[in-house]
Protein backbone atom coordinates (compact mmCIF):
# COMPACT_ATOMS: atom_id res chain seq x y z
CA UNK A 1 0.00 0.00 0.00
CA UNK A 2 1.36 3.44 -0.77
CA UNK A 3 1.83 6.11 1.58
CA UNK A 4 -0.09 9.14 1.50
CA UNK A 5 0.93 12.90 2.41
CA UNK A 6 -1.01 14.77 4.56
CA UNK A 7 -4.82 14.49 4.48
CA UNK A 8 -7.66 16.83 5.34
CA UNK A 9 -11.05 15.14 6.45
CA UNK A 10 -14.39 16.86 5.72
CA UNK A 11 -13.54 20.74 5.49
CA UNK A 12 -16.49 22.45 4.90
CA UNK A 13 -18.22 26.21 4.69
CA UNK A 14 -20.75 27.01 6.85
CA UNK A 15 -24.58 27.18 5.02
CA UNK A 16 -24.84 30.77 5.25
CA UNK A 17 -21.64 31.51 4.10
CA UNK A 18 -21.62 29.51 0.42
CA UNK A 19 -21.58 31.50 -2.43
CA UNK A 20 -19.05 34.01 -0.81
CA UNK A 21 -15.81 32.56 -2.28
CA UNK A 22 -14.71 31.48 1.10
CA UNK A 23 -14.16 28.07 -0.31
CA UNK A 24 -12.80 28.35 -3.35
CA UNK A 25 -10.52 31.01 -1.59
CA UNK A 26 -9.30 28.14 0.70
CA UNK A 27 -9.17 25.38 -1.82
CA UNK A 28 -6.23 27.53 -3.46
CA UNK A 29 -4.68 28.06 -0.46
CA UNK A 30 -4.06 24.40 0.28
CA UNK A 31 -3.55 23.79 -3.28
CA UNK A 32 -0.89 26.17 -3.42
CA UNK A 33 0.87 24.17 0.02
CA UNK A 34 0.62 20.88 -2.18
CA UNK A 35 2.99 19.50 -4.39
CA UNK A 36 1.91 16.65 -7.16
CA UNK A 37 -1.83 14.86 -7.35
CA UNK A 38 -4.69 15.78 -4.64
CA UNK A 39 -7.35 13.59 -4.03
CA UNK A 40 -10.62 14.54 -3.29
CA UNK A 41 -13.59 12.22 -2.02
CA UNK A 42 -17.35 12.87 -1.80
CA UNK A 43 -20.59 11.50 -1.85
CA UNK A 44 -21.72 10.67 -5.32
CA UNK A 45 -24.98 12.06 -4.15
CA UNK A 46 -23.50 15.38 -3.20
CA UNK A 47 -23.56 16.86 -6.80
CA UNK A 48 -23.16 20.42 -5.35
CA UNK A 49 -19.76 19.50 -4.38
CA UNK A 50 -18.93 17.67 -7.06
CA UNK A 51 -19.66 20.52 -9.68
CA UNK A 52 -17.62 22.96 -6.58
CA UNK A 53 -14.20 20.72 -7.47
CA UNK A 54 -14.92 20.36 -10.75
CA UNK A 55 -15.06 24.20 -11.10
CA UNK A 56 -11.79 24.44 -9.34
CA UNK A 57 -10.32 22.09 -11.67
CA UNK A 58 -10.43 18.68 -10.19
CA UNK A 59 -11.75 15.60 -12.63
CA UNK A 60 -13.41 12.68 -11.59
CA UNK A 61 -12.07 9.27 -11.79
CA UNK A 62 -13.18 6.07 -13.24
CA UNK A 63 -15.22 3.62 -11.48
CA UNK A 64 -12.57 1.23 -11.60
CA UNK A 65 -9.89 3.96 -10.40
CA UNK A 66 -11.71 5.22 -7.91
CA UNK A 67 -12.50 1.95 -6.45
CA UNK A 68 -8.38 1.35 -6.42
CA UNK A 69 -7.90 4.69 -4.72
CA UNK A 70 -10.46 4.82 -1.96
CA UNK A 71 -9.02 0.79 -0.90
CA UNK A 72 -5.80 2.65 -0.79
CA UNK A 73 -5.75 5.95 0.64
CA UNK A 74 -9.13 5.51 2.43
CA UNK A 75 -10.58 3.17 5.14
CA UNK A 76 -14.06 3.02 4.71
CA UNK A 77 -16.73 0.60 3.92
CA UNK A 78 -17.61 -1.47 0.32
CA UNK A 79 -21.39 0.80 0.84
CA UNK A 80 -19.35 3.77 1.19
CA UNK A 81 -17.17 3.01 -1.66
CA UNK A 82 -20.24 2.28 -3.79
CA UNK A 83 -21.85 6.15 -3.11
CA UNK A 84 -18.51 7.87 -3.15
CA UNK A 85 -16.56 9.44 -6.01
CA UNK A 86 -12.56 10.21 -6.15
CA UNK A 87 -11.50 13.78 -8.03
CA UNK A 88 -8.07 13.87 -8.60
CA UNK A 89 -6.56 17.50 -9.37
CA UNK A 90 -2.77 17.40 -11.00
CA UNK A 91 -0.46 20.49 -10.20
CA UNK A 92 1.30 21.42 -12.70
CA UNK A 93 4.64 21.97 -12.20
């Protein structure tokens, strides 16, 4: 199993403050302290924060890749694997 960097678990903006660009303000931030590939995972239910990383320039994964990357970076259940999705954002160097 590889080793992952540092992980963040379940950031999130408070209700009344979406829409503000206090997220997208800190999704750069930590993107800019990142080197390499992020991972993101999420509900696949949650559309509204799928199409938030998807805006910020995170794609989704394959089934089949996202299945390989939530056994290895993540410990969670087979249900939970079935309703989540993996984004994967590449920094460019």
């Amino acid at each position: 199993m590889s080793r992952a960097g540092p992980r963040i678990r379940h950031a999130y903006v408070r209700t009344g403050m979406r829409n503000r660009g206090v997220g997208g303000k800190l999704l750069a931030h930590l993107l800019g302290q990142a080197d390499g590939k992020i991972l993101v995972s999420t509900w696949k239910a949650a559309g509204w924060a799928v199409t938030f990383y998807r805006k910020h320039g995170f794609q989704l994964v394959s089934d089949e890749e996202k299945n390989r990357l939530l056994k290895t970076h993540w410990n969670i259940t087979e249900r939970q694997i079935e309703t989540s999705v993996v984004l994967v954002h590449e920094k460019s160097a």
